[in-house]
Protein backbone atom coordinates (compact mmCIF):
# COMPACT_ATOMS: atom_id res chain seq x y z
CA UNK A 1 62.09 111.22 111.84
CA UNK A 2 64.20 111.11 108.56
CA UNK A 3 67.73 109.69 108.93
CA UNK A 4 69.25 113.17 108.18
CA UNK A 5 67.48 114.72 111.09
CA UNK A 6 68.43 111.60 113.33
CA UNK A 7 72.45 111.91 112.10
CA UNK A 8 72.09 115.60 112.89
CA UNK A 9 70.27 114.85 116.14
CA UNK A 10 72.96 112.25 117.02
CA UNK A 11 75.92 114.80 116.37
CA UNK A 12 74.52 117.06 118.59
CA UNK A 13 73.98 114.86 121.62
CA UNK A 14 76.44 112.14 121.13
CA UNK A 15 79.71 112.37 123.44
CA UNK A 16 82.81 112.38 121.65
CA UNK A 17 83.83 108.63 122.33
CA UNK A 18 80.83 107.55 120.08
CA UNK A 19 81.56 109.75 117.19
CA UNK A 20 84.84 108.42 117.73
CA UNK A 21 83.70 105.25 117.39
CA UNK A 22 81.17 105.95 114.72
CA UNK A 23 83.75 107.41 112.40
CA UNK A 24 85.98 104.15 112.98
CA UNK A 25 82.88 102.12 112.35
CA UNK A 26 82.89 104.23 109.18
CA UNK A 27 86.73 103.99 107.72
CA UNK A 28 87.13 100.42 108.79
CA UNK A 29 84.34 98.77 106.66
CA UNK A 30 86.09 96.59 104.55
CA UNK A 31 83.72 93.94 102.35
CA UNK A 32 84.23 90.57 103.54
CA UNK A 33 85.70 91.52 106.94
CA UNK A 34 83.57 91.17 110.49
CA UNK A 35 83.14 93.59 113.05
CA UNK A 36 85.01 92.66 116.38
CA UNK A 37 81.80 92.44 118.69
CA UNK A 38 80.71 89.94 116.23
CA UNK A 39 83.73 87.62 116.38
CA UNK A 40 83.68 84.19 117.72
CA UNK A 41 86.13 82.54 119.47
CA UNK A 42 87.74 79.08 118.02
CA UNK A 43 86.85 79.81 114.76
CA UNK A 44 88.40 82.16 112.18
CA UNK A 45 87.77 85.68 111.39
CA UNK A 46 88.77 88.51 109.42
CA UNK A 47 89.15 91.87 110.75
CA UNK A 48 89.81 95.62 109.56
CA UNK A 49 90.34 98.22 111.68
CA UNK A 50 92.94 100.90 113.34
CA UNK A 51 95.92 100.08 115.45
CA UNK A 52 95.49 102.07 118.32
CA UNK A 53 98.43 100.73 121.08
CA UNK A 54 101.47 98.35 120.55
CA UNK A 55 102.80 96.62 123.37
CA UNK A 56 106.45 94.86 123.20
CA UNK A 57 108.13 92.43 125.62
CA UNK A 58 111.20 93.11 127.32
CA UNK A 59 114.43 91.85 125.92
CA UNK A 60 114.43 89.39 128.73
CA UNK A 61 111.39 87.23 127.31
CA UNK A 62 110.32 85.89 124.22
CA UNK A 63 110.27 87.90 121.53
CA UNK A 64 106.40 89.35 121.17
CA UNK A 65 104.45 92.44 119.99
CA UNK A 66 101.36 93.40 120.54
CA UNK A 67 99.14 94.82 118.34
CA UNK A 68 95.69 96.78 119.92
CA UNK A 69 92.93 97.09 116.73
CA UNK A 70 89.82 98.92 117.55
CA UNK A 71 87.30 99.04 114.41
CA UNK A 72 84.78 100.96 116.42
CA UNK A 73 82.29 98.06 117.50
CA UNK A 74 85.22 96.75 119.95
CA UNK A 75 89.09 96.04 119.96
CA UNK A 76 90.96 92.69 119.31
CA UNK A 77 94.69 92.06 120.25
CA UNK A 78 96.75 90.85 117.26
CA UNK A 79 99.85 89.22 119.03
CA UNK A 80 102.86 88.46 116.89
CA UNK A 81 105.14 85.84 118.52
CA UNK A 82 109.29 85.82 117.82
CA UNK A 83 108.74 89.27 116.39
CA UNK A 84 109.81 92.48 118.47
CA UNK A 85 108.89 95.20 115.26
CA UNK A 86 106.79 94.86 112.05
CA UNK A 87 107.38 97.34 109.94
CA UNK A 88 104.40 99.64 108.93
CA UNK A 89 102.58 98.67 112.13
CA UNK A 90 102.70 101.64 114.03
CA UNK A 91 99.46 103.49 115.62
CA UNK A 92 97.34 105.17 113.81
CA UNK A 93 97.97 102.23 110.81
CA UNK A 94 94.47 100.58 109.49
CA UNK A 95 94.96 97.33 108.34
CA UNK A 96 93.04 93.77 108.07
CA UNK A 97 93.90 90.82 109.72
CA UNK A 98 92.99 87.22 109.33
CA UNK A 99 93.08 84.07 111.56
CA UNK A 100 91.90 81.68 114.48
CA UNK A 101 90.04 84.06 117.44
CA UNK A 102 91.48 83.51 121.05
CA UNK A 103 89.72 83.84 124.20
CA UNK A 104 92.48 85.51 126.31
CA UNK A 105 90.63 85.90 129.57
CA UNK A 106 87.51 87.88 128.21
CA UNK A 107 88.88 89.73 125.53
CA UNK A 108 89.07 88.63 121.84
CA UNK A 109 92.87 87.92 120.94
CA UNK A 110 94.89 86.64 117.13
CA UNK A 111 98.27 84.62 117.47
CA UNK A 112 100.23 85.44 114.64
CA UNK A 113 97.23 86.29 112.05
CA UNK A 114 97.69 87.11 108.28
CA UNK A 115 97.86 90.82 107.84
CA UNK A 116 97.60 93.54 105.14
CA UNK A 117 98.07 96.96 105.65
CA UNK A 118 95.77 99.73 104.27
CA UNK A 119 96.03 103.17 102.87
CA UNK A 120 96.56 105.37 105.63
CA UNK A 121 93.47 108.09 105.49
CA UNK A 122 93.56 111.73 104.77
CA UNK A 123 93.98 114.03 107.82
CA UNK A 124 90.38 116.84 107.64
């Protein structure tokens, strides 16, 4: 089977969550940066993908956002401490991050990582 039938093949039967996923796959390669399912914990890593929730404290705690990013492969929390906004992080926003991977109960998490924000992609 040539790869053009099997990408026609897998638009057809795919669900809609994995051509979700395939498109952010797609948009989120960035040279240089590794794919969240590939991450390791205690060591550092660079990321790309979509921010897809924020989560804030309340004004009662610490000062803390929450950043979801989902590249397709799987999502990593990017958590900002002392910070309750970043400006330009906002859903929908692709950007790369950088720094030490966190095991927070399962799920790959960043304390305070390096960050660059990308160009935001053209609606279809």
């Amino acid at each position: 089977m040539t790869p053009r039938v099997a990408d026609a093949l897998h638009g057809l039967l795919a669900s809609r969550r994995e051509i979700e996923a395939d498109e952010e796959r797609r948009i989120s390669h960035v040279p240089g940066a590794t794919p969240v399912a590939e991450i390791v914990p205690r060591r550092r890593a660079v990321v790309a993908g979509t921010v897809t929730a924020l989560t804030y404290r309340p004004r009662s705690q610490t000062p803390a956002l929450s950043a979801r990013l989902s590249d397709g492969t799987g999502t990593v929390e990017l958590i900002f401490l002392g910070r309750r906004d970043i400006p330009g992080i906002t859903p929908g926003r692709r950007l790369v991050a950088e720094g030490m991977v966190y095991d927070d109960h399962g799920r790959p998490a960043m304390f305070n990582p390096g960050y660059r924000l990308l160009p935001r992609v053209a609606s279809a």
